[in-house]
PDB file of N, CA and C in Angstrom:
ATOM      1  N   UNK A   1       0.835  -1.176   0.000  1.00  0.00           N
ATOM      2  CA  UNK A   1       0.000   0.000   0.000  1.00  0.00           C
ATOM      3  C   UNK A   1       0.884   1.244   0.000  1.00  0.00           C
ATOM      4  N   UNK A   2       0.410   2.225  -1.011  1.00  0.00           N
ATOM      5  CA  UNK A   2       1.265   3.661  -0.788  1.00  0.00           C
ATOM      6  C   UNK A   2       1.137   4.182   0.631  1.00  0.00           C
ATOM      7  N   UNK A   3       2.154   4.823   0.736  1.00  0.00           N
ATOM      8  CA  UNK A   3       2.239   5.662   2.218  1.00  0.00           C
ATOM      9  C   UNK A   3       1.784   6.949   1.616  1.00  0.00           C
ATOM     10  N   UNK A   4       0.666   7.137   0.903  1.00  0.00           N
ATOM     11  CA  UNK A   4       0.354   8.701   0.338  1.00  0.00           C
ATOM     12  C   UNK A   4      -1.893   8.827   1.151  1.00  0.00           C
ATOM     13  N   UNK A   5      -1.976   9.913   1.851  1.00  0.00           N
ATOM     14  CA  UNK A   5      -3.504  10.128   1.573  1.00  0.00           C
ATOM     15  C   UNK A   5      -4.249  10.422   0.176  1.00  0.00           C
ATOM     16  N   UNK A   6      -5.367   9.708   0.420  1.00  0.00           N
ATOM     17  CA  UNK A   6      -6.090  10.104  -0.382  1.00  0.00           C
ATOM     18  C   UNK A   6      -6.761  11.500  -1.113  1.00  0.00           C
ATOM     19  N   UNK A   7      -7.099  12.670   0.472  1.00  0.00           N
ATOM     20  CA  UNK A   7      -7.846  13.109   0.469  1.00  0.00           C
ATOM     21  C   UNK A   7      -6.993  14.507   0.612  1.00  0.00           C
ATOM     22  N   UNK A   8      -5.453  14.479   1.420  1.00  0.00           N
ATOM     23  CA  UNK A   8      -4.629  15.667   0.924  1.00  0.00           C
ATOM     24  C   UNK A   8      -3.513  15.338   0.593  1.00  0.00           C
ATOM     25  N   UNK A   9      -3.020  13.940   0.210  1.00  0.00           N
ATOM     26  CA  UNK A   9      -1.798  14.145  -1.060  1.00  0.00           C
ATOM     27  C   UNK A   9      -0.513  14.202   0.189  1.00  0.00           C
ATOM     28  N   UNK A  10      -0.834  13.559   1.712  1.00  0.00           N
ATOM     29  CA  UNK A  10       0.360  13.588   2.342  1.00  0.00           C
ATOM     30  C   UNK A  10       0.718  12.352   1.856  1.00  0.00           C
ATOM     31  N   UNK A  11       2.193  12.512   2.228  1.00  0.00           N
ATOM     32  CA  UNK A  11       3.247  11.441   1.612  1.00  0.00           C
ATOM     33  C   UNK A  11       4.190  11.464   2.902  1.00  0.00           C
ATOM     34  N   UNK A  12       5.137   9.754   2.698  1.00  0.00           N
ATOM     35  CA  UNK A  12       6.257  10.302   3.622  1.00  0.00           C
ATOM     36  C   UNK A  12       7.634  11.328   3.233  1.00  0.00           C
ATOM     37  N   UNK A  13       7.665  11.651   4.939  1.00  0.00           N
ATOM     38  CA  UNK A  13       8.923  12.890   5.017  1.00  0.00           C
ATOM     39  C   UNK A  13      10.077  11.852   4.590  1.00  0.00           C
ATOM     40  N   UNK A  14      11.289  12.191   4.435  1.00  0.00           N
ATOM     41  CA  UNK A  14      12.600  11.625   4.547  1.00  0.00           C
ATOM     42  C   UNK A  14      13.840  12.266   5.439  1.00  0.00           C
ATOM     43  N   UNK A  15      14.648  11.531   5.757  1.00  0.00           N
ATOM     44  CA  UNK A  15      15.817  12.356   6.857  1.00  0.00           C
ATOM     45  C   UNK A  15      16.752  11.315   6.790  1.00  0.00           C
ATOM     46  N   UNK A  16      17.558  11.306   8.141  1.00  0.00           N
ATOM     47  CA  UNK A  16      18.049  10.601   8.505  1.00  0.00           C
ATOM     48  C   UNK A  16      18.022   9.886  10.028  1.00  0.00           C
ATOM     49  N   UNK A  17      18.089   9.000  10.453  1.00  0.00           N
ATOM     50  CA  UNK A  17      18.439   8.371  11.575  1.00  0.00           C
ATOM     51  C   UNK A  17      19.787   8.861  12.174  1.00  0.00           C
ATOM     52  N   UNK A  18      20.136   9.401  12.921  1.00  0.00           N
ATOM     53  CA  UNK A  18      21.575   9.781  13.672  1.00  0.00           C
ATOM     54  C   UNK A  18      21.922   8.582  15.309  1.00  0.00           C
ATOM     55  N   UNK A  19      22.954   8.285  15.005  1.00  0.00           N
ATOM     56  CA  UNK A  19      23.295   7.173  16.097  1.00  0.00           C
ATOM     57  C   UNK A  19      23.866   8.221  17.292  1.00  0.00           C
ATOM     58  N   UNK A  20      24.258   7.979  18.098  1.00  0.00           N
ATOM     59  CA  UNK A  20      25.213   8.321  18.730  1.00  0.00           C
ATOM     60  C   UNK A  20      26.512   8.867  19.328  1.00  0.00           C
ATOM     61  N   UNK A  21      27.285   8.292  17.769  1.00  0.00           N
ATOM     62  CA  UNK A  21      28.195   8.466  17.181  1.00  0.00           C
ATOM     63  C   UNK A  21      28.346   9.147  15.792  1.00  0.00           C
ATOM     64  N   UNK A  22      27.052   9.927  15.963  1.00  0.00           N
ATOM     65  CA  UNK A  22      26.617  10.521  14.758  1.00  0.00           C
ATOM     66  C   UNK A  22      26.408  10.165  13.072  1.00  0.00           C
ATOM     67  N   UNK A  23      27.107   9.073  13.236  1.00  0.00           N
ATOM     68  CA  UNK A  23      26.495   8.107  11.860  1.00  0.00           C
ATOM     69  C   UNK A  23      25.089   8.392  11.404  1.00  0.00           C
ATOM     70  N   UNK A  24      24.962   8.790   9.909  1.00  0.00           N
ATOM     71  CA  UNK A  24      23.763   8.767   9.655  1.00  0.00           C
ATOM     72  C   UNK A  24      23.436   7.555   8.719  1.00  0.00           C
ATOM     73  N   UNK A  25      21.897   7.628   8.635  1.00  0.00           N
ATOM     74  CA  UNK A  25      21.320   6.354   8.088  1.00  0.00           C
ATOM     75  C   UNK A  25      19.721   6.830   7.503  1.00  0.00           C
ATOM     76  N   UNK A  26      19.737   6.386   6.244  1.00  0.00           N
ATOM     77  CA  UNK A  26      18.555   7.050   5.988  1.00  0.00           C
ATOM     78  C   UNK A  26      17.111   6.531   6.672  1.00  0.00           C
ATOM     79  N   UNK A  27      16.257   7.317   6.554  1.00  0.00           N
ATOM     80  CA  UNK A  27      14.797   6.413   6.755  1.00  0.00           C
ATOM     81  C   UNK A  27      13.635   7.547   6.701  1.00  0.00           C
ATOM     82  N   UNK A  28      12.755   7.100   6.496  1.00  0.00           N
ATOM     83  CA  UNK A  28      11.310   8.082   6.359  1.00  0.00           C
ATOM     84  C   UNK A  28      10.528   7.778   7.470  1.00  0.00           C
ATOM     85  N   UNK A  29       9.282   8.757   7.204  1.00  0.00           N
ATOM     86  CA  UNK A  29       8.312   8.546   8.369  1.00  0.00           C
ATOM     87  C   UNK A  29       7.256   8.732   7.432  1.00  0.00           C
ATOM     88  N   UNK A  30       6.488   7.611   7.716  1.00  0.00           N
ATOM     89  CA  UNK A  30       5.489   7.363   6.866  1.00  0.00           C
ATOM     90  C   UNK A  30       4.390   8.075   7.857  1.00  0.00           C
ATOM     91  N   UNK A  31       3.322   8.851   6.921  1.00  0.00           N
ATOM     92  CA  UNK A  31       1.757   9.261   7.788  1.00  0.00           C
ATOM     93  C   UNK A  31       0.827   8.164   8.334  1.00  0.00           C
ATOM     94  N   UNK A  32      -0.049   8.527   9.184  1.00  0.00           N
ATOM     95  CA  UNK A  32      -0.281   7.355   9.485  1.00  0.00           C
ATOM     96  C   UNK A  32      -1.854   7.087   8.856  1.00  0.00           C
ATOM     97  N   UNK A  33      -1.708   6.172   7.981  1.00  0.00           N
ATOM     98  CA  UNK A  33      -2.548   6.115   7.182  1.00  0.00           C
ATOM     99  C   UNK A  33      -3.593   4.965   7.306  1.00  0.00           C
ATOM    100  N   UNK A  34      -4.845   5.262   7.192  1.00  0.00           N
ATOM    101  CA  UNK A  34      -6.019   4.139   7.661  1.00  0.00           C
ATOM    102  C   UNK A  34      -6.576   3.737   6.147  1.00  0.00           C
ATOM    103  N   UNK A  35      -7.128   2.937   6.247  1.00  0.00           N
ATOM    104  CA  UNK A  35      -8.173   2.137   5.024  1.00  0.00           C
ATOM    105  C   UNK A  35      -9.347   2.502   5.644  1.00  0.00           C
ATOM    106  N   UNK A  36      -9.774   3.457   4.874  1.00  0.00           N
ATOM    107  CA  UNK A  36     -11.458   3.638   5.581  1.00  0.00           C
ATOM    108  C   UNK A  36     -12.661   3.660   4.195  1.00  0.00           C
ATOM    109  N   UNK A  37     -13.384   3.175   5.120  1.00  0.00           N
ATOM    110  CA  UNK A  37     -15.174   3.099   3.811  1.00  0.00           C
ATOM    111  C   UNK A  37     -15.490   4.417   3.732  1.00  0.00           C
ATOM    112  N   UNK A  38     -15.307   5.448   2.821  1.00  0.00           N
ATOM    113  CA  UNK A  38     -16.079   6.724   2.977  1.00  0.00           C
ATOM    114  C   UNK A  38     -16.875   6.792   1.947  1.00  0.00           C
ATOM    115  N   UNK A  39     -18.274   7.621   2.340  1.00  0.00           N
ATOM    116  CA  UNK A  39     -18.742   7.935   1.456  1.00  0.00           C
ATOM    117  C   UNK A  39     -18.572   9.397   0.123  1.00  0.00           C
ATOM    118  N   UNK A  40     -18.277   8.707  -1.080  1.00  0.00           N
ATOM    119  CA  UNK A  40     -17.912   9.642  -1.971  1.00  0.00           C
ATOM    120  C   UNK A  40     -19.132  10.092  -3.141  1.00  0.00           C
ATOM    121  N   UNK A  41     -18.279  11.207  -4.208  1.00  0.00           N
ATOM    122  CA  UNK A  41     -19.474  11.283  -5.044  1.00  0.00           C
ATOM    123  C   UNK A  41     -19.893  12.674  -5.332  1.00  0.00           C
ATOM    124  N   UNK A  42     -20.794  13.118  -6.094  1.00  0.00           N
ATOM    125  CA  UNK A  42     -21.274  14.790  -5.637  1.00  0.00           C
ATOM    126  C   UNK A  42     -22.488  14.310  -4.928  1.00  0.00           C
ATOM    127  N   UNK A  43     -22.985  13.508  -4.586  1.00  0.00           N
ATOM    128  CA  UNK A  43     -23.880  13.081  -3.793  1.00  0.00           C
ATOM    129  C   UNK A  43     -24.027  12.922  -2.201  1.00  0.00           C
ATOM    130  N   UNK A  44     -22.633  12.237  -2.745  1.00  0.00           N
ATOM    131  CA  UNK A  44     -22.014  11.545  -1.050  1.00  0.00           C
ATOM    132  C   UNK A  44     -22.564  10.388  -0.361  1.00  0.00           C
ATOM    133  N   UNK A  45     -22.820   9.505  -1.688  1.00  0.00           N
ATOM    134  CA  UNK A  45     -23.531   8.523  -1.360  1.00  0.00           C
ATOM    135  C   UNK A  45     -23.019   7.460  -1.335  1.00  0.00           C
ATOM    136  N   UNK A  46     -21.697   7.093  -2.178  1.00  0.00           N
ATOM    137  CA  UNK A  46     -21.364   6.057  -2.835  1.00  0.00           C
ATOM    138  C   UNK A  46     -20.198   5.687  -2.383  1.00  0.00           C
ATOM    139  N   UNK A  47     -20.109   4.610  -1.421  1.00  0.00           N
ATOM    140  CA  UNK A  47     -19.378   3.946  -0.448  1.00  0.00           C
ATOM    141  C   UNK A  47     -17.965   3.770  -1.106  1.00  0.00           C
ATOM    142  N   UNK A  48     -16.758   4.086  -0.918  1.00  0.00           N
ATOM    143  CA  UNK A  48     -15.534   3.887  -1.427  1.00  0.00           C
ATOM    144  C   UNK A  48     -14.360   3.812  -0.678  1.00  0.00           C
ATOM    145  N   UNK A  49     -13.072   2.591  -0.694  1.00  0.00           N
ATOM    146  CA  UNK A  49     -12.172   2.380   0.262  1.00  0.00           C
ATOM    147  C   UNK A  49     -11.138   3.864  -0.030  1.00  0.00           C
ATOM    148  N   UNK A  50     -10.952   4.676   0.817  1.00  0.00           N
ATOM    149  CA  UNK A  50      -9.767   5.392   0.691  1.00  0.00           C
ATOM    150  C   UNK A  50      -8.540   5.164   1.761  1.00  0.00           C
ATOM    151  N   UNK A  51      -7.879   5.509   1.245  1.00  0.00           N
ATOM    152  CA  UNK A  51      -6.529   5.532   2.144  1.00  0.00           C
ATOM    153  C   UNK A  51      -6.291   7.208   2.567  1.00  0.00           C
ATOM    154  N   UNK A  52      -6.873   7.544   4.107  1.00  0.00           N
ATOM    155  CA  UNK A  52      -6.929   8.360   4.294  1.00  0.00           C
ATOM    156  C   UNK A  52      -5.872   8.424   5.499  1.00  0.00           C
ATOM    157  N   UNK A  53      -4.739   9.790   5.975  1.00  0.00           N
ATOM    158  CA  UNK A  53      -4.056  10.174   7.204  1.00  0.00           C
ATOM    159  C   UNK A  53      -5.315  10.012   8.207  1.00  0.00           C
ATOM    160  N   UNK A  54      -4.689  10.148   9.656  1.00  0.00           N
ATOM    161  CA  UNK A  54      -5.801   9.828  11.387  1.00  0.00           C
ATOM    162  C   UNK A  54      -6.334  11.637  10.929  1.00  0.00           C
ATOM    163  N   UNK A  55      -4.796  12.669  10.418  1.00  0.00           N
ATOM    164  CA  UNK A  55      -4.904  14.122  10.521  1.00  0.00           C
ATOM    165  C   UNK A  55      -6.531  14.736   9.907  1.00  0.00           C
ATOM    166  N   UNK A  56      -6.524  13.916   8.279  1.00  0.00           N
ATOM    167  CA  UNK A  56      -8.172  14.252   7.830  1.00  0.00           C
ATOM    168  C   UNK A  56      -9.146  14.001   8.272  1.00  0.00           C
ATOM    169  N   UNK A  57      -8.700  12.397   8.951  1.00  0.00           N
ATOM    170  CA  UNK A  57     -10.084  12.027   9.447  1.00  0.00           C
ATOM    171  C   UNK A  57     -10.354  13.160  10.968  1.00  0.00           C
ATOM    172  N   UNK A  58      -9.088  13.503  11.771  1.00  0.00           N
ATOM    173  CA  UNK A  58      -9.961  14.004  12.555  1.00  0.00           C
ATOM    174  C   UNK A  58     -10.445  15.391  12.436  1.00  0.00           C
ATOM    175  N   UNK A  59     -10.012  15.787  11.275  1.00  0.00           N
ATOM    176  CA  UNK A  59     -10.529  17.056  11.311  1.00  0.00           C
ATOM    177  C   UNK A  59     -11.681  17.078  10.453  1.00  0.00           C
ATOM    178  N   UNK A  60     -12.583  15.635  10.163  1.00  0.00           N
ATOM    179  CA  UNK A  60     -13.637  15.853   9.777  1.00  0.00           C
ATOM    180  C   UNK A  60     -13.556  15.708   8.225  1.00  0.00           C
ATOM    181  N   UNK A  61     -12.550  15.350   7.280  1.00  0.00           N
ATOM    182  CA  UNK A  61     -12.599  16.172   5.611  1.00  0.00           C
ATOM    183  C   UNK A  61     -13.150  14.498   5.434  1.00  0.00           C
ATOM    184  N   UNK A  62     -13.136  13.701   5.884  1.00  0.00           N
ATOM    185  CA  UNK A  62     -13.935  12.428   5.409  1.00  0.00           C
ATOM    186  C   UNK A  62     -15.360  12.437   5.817  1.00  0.00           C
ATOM    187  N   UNK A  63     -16.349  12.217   4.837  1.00  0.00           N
ATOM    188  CA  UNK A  63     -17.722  11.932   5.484  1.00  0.00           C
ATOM    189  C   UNK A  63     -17.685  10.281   5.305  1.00  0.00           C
ATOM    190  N   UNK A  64     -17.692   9.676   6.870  1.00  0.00           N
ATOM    191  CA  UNK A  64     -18.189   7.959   6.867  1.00  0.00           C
ATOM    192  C   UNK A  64     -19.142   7.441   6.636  1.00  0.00           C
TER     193      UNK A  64
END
């Protein structure tokens, strides 16, 4: 599954991991992304799986 939302196009960041010894190492941070049933449509009727961030859903931009 992509690490991208559906509904605003977040994606993961990239950086690095730093040890201790300051060694770096790459790695990302993926959003945290749910499989949810929303209803879509100009209607808003028509049940569809999106891959939405926790961030949209809680601010409401999904109707369930």
């Amino acid at each position: 599954m992509a690490a991208t939302c559906d509904v605003c196009g977040k994606g993961p960041g990239f950086g690095h991991n730093i040890s201790h010894s300051n060694r770096r190492t790459k790695r990302r941070w993926n959003p945290n992304i749910q499989r949810v049933r929303a209803l879509v449509g100009e209607a808003g009727v028509t049940p569809k799986r999106l891959n939405v961030c926790t961030s949209c859903l809680k601010a409401g931009k999904v109707k369930r």
